[in-house]
Protein backbone atom coordinates (compact mmCIF):
# COMPACT_ATOMS: atom_id res chain seq x y z
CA UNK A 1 -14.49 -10.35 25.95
CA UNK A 2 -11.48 -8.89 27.83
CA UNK A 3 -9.55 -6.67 24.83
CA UNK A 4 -5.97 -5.30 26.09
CA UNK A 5 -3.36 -3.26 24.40
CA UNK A 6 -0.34 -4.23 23.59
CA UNK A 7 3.40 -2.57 24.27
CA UNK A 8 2.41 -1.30 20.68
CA UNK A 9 -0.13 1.63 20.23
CA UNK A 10 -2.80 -0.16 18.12
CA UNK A 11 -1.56 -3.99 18.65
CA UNK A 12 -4.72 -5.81 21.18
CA UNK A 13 -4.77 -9.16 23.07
CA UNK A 14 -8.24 -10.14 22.56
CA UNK A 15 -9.33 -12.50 24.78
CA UNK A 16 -12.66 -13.54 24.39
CA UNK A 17 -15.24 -14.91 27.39
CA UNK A 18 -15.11 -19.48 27.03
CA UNK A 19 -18.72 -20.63 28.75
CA UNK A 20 -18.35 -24.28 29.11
CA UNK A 21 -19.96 -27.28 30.90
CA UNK A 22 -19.77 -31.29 30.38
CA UNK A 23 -21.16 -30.96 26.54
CA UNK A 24 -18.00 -29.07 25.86
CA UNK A 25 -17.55 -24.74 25.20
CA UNK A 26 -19.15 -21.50 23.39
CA UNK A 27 -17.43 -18.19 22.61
CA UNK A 28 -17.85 -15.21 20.81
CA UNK A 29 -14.44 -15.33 18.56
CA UNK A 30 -15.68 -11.77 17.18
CA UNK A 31 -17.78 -8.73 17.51
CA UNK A 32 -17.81 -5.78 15.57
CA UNK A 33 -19.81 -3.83 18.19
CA UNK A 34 -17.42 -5.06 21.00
CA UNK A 35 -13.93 -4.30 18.89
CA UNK A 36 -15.57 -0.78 18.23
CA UNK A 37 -16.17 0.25 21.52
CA UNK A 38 -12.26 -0.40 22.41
CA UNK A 39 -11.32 1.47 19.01
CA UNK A 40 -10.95 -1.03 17.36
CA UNK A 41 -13.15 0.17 14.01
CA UNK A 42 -12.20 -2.15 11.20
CA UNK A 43 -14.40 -3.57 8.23
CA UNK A 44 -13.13 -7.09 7.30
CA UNK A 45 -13.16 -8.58 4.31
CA UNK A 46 -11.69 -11.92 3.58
CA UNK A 47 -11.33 -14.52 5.77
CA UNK A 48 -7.75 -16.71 6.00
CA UNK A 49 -7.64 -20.31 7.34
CA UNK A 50 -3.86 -21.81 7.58
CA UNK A 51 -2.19 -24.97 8.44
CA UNK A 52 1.51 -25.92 9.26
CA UNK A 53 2.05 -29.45 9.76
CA UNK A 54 5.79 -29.20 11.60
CA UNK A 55 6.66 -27.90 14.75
CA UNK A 56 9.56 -25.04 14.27
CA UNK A 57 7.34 -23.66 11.05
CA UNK A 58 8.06 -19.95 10.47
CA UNK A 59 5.64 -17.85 8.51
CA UNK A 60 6.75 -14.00 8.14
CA UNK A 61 7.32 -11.68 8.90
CA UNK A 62 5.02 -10.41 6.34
CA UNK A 63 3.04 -7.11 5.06
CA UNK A 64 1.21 -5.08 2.22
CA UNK A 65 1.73 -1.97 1.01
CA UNK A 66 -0.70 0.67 0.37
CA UNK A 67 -3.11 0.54 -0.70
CA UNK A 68 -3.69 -2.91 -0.05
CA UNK A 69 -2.47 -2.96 3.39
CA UNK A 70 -4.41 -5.08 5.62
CA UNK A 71 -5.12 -5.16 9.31
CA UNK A 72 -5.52 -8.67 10.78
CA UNK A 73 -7.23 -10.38 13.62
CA UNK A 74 -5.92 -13.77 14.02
CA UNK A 75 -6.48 -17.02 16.88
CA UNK A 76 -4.86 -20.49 16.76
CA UNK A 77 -7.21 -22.81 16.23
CA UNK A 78 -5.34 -26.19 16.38
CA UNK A 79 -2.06 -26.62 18.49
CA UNK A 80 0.50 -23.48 19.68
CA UNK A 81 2.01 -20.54 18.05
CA UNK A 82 4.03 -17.53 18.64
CA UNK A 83 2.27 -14.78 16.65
CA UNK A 84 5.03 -11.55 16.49
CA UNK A 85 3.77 -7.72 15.15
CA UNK A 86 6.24 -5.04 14.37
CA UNK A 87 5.55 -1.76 13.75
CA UNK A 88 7.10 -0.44 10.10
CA UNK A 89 5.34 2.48 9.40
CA UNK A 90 8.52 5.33 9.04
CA UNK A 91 7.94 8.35 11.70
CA UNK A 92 6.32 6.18 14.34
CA UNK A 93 7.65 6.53 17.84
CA UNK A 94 7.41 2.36 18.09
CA UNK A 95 8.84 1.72 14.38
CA UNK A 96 10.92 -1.18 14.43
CA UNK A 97 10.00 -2.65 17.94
CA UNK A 98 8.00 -5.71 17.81
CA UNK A 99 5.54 -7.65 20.58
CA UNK A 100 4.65 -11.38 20.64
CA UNK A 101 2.19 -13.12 22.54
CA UNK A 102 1.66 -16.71 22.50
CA UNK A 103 -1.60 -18.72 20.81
CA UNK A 104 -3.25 -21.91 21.20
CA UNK A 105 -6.50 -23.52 20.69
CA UNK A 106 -6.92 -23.86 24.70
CA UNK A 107 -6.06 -20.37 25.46
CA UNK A 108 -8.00 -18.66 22.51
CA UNK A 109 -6.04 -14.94 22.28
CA UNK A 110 -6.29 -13.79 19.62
CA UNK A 111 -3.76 -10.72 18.38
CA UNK A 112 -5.26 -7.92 16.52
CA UNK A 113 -2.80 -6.09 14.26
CA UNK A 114 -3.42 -2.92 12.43
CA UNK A 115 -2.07 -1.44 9.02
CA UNK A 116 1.18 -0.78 9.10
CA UNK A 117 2.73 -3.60 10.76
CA UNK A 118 4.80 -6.44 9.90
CA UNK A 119 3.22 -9.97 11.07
CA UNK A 120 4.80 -13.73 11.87
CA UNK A 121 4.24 -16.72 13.82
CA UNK A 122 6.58 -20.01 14.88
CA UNK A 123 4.62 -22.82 15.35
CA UNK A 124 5.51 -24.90 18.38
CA UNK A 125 3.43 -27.96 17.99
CA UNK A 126 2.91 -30.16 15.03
CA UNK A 127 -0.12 -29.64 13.23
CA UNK A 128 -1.08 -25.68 13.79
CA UNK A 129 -4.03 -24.59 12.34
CA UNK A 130 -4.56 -20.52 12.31
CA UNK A 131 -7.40 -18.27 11.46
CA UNK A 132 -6.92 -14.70 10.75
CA UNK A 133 -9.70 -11.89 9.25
CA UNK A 134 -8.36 -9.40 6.65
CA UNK A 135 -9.64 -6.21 6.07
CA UNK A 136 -8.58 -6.11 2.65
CA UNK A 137 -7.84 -8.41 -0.04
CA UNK A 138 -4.86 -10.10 -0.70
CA UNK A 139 -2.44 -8.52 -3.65
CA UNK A 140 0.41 -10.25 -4.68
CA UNK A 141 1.76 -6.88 -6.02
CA UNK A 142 1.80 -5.34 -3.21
CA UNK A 143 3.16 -8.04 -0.97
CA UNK A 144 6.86 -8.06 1.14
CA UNK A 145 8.98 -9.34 3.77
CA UNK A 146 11.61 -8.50 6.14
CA UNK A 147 14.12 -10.95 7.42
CA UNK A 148 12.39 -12.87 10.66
CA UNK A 149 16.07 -12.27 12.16
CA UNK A 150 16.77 -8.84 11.47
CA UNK A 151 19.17 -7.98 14.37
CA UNK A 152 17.84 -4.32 14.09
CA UNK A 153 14.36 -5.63 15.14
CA UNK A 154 15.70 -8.55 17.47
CA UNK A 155 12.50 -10.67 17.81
CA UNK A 156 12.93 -12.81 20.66
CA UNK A 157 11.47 -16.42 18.97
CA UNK A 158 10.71 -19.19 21.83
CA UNK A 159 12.52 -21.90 19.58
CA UNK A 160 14.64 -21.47 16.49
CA UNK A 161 12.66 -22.18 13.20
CA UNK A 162 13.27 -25.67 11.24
CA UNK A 163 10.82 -24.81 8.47
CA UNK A 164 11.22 -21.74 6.17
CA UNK A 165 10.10 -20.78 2.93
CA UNK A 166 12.89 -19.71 -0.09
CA UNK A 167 10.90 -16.36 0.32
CA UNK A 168 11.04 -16.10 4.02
CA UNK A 169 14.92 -17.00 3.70
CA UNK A 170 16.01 -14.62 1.33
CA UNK A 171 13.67 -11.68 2.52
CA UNK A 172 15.53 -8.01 3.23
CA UNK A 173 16.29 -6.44 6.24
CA UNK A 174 13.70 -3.96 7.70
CA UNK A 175 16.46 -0.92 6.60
CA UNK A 176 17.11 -2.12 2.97
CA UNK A 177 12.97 -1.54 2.54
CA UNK A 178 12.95 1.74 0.98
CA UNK A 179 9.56 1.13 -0.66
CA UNK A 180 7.76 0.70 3.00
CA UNK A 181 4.50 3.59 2.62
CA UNK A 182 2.79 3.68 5.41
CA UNK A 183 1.70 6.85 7.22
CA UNK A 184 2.62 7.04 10.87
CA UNK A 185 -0.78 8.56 12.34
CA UNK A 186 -0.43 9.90 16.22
């Protein structure tokens, strides 16, 4: 399992070892012992599975707030995906800057995102099916959004989106969130 750090302190391309032959492939999608030894020491707790059926789908970007913030470890298990991270926690050196990486089934990265961030991914094939480990529960009180084109943040998406939620459409900009309470930890 190769695990590399992102732009963003914290952010990790994980991408794990494929052993294959004529029946087809194994991997190891995840290992606590193997994410801990590159500092990666989180407990999850719920597991995710989603599925967007149109190419041009745009999911985010989304967060918690304490204390139900979440860190996430996703992979694209069906079709491609542009998964985006961007760092909102007030006081951090990185806050507002943002990395993407692309995600497929036949690549298998997987992006590992830690409290504190804002998360998103475009899908850009039909029928995308994604994956993702929480390590805490889901709380519809303590959800929120920021605009996927916040010119402040300038995410870079490979295609424009065709699919968007009312939520997604109307969300703030990152500098109207006043209520954003994460701790910025060097």
């Amino acid at each position: 399992m190769e695990i590399k750090e992102t732009k963003l302190k914290g952010v990790y391309v994980i991408k794990p070892l494929v052993l294959g032959d004529t029946r087809g492939w194994f991997m190891e999608s995840w290992s606590e012992k193997k994410l801990a030894e590159a500092g990666i020491d989180v407990d999850f707790l719920q597991d995710n599975h989603s599925f967007s059926a149109q190419k041009g789908t745009l999911r985010g970007l989304h967060y918690q707030l304490n204390p139900m913030s979440q860190a996430k470890l996703l992979r694209c298990t069906r079709g491609r995906m542009y998964d985006v991270a961007v760092d909102i926690r007030k006081g951090s050196p990185q806050y507002g800057q943002w990395v993407g990486v692309e995600m497929s089934a036949e690549n298998k990265k997987q992006l590992f995102i830690p409290r504190g961030f804002a998360h998103g991914f475009i899908t850009l094939t039909d029928d995308v099916e994604v994956q993702y480990k929480a390590d805490n529960y889901y709380a519809p009180d303590c959800e929120g959004n920021i605009r996927w084109d916040d010119p402040e943040i300038g995410v870079q998406w490979p295609i424009q989106p065709a699919i968007l939620s009312d939520k997604d459409k109307s969300a703030p900009l990152l500098k109207e969130r006043t209520n954003l309470n994460f701790v910025y930890e060097d």
